[in-house]
C-alpha atoms as a PDB file:
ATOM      1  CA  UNK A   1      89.975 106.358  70.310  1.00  0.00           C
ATOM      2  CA  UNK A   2      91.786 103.347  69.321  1.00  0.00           C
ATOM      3  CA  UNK A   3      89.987  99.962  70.112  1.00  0.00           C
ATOM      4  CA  UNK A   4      93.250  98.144  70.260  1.00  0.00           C
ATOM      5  CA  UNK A   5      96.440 100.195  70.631  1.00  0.00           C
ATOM      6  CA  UNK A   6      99.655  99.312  70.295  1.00  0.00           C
ATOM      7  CA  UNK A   7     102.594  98.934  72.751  1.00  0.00           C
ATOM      8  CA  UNK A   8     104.456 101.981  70.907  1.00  0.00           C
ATOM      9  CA  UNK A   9     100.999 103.893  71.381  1.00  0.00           C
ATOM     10  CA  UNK A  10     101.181 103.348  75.173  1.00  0.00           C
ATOM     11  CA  UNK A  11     104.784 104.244  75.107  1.00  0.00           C
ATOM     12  CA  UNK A  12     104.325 107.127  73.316  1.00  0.00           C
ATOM     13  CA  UNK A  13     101.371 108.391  75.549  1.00  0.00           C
ATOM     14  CA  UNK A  14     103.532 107.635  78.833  1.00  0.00           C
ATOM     15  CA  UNK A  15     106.754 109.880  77.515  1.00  0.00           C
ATOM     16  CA  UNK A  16     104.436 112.490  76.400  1.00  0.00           C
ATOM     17  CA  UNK A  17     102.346 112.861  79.936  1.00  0.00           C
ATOM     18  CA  UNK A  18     103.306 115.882  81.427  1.00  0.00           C
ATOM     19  CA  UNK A  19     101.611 116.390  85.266  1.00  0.00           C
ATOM     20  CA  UNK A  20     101.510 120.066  85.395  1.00  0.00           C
ATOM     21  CA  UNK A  21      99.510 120.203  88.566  1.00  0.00           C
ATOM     22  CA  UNK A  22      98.918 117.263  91.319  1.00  0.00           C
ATOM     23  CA  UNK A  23      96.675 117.582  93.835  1.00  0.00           C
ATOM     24  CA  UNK A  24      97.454 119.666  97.343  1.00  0.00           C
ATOM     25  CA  UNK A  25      95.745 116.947  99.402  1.00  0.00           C
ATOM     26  CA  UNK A  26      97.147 113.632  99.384  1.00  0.00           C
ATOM     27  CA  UNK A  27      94.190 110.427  98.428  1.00  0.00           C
ATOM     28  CA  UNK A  28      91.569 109.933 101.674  1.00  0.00           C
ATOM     29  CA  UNK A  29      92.895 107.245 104.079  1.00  0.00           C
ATOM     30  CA  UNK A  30      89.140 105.937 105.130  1.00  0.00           C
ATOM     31  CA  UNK A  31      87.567 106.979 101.756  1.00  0.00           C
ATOM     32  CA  UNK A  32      87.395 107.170  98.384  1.00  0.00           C
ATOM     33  CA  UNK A  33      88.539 110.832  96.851  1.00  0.00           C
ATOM     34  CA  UNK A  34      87.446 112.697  93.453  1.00  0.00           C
ATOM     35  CA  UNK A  35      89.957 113.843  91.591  1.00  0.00           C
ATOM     36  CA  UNK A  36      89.054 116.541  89.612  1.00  0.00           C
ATOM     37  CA  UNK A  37      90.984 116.058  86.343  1.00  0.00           C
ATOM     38  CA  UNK A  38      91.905 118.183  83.518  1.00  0.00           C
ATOM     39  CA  UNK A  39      93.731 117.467  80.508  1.00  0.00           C
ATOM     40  CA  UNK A  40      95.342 119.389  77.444  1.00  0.00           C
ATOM     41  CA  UNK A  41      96.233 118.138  74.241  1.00  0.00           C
ATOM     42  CA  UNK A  42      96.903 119.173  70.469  1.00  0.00           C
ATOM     43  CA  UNK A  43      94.804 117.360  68.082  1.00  0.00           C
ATOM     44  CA  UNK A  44      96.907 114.641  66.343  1.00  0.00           C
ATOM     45  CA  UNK A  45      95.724 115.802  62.807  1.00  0.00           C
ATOM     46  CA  UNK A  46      95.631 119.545  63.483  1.00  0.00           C
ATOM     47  CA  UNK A  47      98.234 121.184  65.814  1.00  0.00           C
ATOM     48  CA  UNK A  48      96.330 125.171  65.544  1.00  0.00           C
ATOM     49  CA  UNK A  49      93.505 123.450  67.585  1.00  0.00           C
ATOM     50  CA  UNK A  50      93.627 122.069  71.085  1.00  0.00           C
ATOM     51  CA  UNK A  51      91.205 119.722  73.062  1.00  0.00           C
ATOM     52  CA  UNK A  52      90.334 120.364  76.629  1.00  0.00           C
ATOM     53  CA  UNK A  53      89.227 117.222  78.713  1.00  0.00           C
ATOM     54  CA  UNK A  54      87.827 117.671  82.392  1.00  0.00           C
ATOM     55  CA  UNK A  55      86.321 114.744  84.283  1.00  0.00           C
ATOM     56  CA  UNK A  56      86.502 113.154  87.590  1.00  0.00           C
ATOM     57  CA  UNK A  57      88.590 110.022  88.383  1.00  0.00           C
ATOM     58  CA  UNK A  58      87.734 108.412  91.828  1.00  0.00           C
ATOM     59  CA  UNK A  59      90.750 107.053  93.501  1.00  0.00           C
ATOM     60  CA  UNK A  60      89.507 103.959  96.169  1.00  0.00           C
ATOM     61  CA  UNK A  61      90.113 104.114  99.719  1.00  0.00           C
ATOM     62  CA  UNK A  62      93.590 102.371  99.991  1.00  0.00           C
ATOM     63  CA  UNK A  63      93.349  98.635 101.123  1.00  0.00           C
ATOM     64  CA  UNK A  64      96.040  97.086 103.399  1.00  0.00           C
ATOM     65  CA  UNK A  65      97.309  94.203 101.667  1.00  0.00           C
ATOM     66  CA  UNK A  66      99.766  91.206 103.580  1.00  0.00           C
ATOM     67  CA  UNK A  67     102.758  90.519 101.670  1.00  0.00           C
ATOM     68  CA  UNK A  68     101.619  86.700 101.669  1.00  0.00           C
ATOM     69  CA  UNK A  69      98.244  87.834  99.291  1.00  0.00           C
ATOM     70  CA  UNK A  70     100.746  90.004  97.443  1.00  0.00           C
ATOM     71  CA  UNK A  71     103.164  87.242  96.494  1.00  0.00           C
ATOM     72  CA  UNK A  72     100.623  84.969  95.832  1.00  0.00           C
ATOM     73  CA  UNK A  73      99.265  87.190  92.784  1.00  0.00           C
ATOM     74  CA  UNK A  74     102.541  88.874  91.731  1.00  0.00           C
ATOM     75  CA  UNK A  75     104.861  85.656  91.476  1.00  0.00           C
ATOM     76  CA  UNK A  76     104.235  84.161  87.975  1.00  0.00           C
ATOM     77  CA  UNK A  77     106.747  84.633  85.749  1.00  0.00           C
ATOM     78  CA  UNK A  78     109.497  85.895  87.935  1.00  0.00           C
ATOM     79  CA  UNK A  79     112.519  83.867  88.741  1.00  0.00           C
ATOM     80  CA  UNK A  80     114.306  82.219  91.852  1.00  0.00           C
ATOM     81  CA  UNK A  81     115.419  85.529  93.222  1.00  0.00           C
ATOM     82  CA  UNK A  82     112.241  87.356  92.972  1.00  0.00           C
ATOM     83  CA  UNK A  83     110.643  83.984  94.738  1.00  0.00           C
ATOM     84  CA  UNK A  84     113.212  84.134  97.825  1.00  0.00           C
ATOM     85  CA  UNK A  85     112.352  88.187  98.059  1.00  0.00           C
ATOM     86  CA  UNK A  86     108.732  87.041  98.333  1.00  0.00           C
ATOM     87  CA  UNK A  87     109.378  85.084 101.262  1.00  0.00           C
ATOM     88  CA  UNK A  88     111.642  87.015 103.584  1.00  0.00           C
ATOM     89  CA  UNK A  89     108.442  89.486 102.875  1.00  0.00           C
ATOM     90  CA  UNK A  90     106.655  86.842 104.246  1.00  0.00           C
ATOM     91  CA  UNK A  91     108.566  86.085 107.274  1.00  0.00           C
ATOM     92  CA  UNK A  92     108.496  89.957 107.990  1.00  0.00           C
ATOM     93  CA  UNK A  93     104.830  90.639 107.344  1.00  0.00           C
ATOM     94  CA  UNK A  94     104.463  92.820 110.586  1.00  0.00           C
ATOM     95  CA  UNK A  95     107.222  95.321 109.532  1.00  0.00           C
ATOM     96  CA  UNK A  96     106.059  95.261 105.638  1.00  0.00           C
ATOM     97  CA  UNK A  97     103.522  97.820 104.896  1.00  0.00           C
ATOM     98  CA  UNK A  98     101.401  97.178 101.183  1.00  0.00           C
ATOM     99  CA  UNK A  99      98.771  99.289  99.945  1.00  0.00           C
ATOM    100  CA  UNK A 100      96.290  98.301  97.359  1.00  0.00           C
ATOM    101  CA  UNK A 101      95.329 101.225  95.544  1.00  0.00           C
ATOM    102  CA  UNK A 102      92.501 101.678  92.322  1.00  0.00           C
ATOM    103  CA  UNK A 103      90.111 103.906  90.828  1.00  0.00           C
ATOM    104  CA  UNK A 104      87.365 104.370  88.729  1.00  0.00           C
ATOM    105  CA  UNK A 105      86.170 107.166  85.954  1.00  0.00           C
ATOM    106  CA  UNK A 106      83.242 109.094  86.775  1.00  0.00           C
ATOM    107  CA  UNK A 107      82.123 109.500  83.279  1.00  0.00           C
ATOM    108  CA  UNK A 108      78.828 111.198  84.342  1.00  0.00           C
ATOM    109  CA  UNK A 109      80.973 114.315  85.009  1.00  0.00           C
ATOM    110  CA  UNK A 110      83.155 114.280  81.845  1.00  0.00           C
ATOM    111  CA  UNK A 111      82.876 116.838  78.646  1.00  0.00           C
ATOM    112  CA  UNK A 112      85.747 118.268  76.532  1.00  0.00           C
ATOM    113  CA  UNK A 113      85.966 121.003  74.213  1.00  0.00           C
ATOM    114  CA  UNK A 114      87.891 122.022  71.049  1.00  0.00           C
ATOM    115  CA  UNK A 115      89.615 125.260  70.630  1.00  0.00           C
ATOM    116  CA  UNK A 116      91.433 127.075  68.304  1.00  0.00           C
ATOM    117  CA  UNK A 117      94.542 128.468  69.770  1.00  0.00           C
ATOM    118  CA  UNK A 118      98.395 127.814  70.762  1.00  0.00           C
ATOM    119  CA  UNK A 119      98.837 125.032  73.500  1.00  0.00           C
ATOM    120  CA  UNK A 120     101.311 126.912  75.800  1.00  0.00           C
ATOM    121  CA  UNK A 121      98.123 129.622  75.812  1.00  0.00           C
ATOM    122  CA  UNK A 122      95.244 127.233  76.471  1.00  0.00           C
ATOM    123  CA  UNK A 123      97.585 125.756  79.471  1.00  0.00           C
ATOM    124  CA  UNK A 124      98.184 128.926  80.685  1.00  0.00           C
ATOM    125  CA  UNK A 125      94.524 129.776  80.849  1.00  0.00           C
ATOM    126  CA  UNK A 126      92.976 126.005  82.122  1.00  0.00           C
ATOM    127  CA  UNK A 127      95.640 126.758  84.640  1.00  0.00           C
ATOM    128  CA  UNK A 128      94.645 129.631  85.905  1.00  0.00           C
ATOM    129  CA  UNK A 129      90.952 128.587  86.495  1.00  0.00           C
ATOM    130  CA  UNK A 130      92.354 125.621  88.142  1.00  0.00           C
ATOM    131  CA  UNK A 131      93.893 127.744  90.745  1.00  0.00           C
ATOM    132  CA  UNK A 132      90.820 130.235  91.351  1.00  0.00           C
ATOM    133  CA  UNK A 133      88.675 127.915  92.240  1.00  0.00           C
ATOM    134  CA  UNK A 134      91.057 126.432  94.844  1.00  0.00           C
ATOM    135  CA  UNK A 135      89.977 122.660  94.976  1.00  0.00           C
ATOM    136  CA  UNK A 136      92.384 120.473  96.846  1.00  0.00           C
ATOM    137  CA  UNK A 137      91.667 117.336  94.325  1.00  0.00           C
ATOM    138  CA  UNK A 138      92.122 119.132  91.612  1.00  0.00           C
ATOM    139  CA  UNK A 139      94.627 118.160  88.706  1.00  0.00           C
ATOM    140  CA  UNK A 140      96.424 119.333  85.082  1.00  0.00           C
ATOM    141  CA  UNK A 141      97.958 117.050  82.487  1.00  0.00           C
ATOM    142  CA  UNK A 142      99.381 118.107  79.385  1.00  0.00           C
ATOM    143  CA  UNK A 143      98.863 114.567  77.188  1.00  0.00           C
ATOM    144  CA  UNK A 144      98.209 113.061  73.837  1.00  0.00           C
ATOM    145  CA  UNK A 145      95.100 113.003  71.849  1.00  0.00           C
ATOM    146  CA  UNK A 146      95.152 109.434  71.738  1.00  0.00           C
ATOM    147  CA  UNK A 147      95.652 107.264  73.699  1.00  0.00           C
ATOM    148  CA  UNK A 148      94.186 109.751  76.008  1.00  0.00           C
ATOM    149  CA  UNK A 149      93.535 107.358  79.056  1.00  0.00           C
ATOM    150  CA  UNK A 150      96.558 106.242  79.752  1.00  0.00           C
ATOM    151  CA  UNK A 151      98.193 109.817  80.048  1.00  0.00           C
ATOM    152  CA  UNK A 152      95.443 109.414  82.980  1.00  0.00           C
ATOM    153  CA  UNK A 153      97.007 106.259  84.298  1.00  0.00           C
ATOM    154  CA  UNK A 154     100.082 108.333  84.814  1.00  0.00           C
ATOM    155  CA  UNK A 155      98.268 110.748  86.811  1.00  0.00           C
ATOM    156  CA  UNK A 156      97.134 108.160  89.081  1.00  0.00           C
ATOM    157  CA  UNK A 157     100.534 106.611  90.098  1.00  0.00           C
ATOM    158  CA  UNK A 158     101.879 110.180  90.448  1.00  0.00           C
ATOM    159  CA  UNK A 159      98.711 111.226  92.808  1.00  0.00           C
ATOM    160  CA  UNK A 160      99.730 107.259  94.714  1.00  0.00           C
ATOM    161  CA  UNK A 161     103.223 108.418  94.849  1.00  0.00           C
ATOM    162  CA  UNK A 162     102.694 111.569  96.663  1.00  0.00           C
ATOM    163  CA  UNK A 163      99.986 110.046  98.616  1.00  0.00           C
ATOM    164  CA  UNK A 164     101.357 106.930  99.699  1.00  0.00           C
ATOM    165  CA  UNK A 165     103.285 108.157 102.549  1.00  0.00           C
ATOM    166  CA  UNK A 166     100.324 109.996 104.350  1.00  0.00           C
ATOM    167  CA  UNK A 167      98.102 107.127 104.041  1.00  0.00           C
ATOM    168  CA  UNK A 168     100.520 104.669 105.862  1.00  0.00           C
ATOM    169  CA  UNK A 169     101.090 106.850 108.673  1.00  0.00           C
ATOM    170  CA  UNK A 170      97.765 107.563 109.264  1.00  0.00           C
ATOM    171  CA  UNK A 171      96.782 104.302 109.135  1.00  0.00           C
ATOM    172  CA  UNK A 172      99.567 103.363 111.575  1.00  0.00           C
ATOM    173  CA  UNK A 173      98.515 106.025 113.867  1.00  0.00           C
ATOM    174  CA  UNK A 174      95.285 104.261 114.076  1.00  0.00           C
ATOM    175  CA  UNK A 175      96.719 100.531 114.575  1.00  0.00           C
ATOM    176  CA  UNK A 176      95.433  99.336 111.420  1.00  0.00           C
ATOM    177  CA  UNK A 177      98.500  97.496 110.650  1.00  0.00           C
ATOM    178  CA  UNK A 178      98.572  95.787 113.977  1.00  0.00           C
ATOM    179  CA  UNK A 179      99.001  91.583 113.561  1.00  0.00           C
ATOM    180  CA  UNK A 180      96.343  89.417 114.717  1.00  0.00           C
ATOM    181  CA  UNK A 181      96.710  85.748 114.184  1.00  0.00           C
ATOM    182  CA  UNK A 182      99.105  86.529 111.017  1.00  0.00           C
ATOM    183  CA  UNK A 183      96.412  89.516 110.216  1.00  0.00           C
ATOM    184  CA  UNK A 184      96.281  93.222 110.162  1.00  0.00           C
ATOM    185  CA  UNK A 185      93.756  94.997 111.903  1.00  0.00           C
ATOM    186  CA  UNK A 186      92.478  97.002 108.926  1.00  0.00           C
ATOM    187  CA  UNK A 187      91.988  93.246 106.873  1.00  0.00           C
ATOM    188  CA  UNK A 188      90.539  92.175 109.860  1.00  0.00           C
ATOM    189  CA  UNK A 189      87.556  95.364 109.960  1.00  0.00           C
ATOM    190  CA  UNK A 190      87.266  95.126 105.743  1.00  0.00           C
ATOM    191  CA  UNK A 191      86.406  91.368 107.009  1.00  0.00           C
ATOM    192  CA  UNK A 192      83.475  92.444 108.970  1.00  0.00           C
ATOM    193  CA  UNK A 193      82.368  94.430 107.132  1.00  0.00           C
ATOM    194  CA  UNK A 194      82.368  92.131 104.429  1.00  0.00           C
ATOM    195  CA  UNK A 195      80.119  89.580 106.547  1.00  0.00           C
ATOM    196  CA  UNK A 196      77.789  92.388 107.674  1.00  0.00           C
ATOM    197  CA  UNK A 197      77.086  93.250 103.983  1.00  0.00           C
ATOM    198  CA  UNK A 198      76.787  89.892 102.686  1.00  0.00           C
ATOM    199  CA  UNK A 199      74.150  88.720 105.372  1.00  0.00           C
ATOM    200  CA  UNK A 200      71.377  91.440 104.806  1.00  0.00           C
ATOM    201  CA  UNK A 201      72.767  91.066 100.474  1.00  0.00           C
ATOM    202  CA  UNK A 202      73.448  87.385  99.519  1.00  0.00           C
ATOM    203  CA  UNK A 203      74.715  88.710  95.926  1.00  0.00           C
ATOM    204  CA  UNK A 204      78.014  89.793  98.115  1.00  0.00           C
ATOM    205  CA  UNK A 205      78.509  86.492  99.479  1.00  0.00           C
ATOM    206  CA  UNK A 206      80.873  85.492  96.298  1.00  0.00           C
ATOM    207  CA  UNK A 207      82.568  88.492  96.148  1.00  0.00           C
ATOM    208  CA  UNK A 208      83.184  88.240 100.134  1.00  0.00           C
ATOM    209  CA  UNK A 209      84.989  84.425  99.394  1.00  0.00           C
ATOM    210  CA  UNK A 210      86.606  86.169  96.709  1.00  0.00           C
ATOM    211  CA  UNK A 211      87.866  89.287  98.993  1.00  0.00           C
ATOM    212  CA  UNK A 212      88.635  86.529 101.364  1.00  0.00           C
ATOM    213  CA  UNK A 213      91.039  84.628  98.981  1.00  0.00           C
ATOM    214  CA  UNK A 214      92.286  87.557  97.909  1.00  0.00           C
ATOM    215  CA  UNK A 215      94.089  87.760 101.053  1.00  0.00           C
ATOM    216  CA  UNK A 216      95.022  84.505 101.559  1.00  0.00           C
ATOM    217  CA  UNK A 217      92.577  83.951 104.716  1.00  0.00           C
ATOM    218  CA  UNK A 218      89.936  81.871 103.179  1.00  0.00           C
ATOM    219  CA  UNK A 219      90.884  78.851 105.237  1.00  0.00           C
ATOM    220  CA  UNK A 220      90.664  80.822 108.777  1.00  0.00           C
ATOM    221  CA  UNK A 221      87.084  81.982 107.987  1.00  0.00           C
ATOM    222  CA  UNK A 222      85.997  79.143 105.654  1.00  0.00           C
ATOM    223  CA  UNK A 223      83.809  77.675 108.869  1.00  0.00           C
ATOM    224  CA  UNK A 224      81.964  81.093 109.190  1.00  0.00           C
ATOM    225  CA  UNK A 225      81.793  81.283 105.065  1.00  0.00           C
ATOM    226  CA  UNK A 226      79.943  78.554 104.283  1.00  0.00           C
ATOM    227  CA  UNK A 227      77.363  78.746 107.485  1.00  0.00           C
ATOM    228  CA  UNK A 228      76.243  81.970 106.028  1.00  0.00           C
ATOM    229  CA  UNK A 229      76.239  80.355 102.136  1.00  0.00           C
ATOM    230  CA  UNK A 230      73.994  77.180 103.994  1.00  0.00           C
ATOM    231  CA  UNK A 231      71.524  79.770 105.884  1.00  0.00           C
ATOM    232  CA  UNK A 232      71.040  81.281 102.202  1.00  0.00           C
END
């Protein structure tokens, strides 16, 4: 693969993504998900053979996000307009709903194979297996050769797409978006949890003032930061 490709590389790979098969199950509300990936492609230099990726792409538990933190990281470079749109999302945090959604490739899982036949036949056959084995998380691409990772990137804002509309109503059904002093509930438990961790492992204390910043809440739990960095 390409160390350094270019913007017409990425373009290219984008407009020649095809998702053949998404997922049945939308991403996990309260955990993170395997995707089961595979992906089809003609070799660039040799269009008779075709490689086969499979590999498994973890998709992170969605994280509520308040339009404040999401302005904050997401204003620089846009103009006036964008900047008055930020803040009437301020003013209406407890009506906005923004998820913060990432993953992560499970390389330990990942092997492709080369094979010498038509595309349209290999697709027909990885498809087919696909749907035997009947797993809910499981995925088809037809992409490029390279760059073969961002045909996956795709794939990931098509599984968010289809997802994101479960994962706010079920979070809404459990209150998780419910304001407390300018802060949802679900901030409020990843908050916690955050403290809990960091106390029994002090390596998680920066990444907790980090997470807290993040979110723009630093200053309400700056008091309660900095008595656990002292008792370390």
């Amino acid at each position: 693969m390409k160390k350094n490709p270019t913007e017409f590389d990425f373009w290219y790979a984008v407009n020649n993504t095809e998702i053949v098969l998404l997922p049945t199950r939308h991403i996990e509300t309260f955990g993170n998900t395997i995707i089961n990936y595979h992906m089809v492609c003609e070799l660039m230099d040799d269009t008779s053979k075709v490689r086969v990726r499979e590999g498994r792409m973890q998709a992170l538990r969605p994280q509520i996000i308040t339009p404040s933190s999401y302005a904050n990281t997401m204003l620089d470079g846009f103009g006036e307009e964008a900047r008055r749109y930020m803040e009437w999302l301020k003013k209406h945090e407890d009506t906005v709903r923004v998820l913060r959604y990432g993953y992560t490739l499970k390389k330990e899982a990942f092997n492709e194979q080369v094979v010498t036949d038509s595309l349209q036949a290999v697709m027909e056959r990885v498809k087919k297996e696909i749907n035997a084995r009947k797993d809910p998380f499981a995925a088809m691409i037809k992409g490029v050769d390279e760059p073969w990772d961002v045909c996956l990137v795709k794939l990931f804002w098509k599984v968010i797409e289809s997802s994101a509309v479960s994962n706010i109503r079920e979070l809404h059904e459990r209150h998780m978006f419910t304001m407390q002093d300018g802060i949802p509930q679900g901030i409020r438990e990843d908050i916690e949890k955050a403290f809990a961790a960091a106390q029994i492992d002090p390596s998680l204390i920066k990444p907790l003032g980090k997470f807290l910043q993040d979110n723009s809440v630093f200053e309400q739990y700056q008091d309660r930061f900095f008595r656990l960095v002292q008792g370390r």
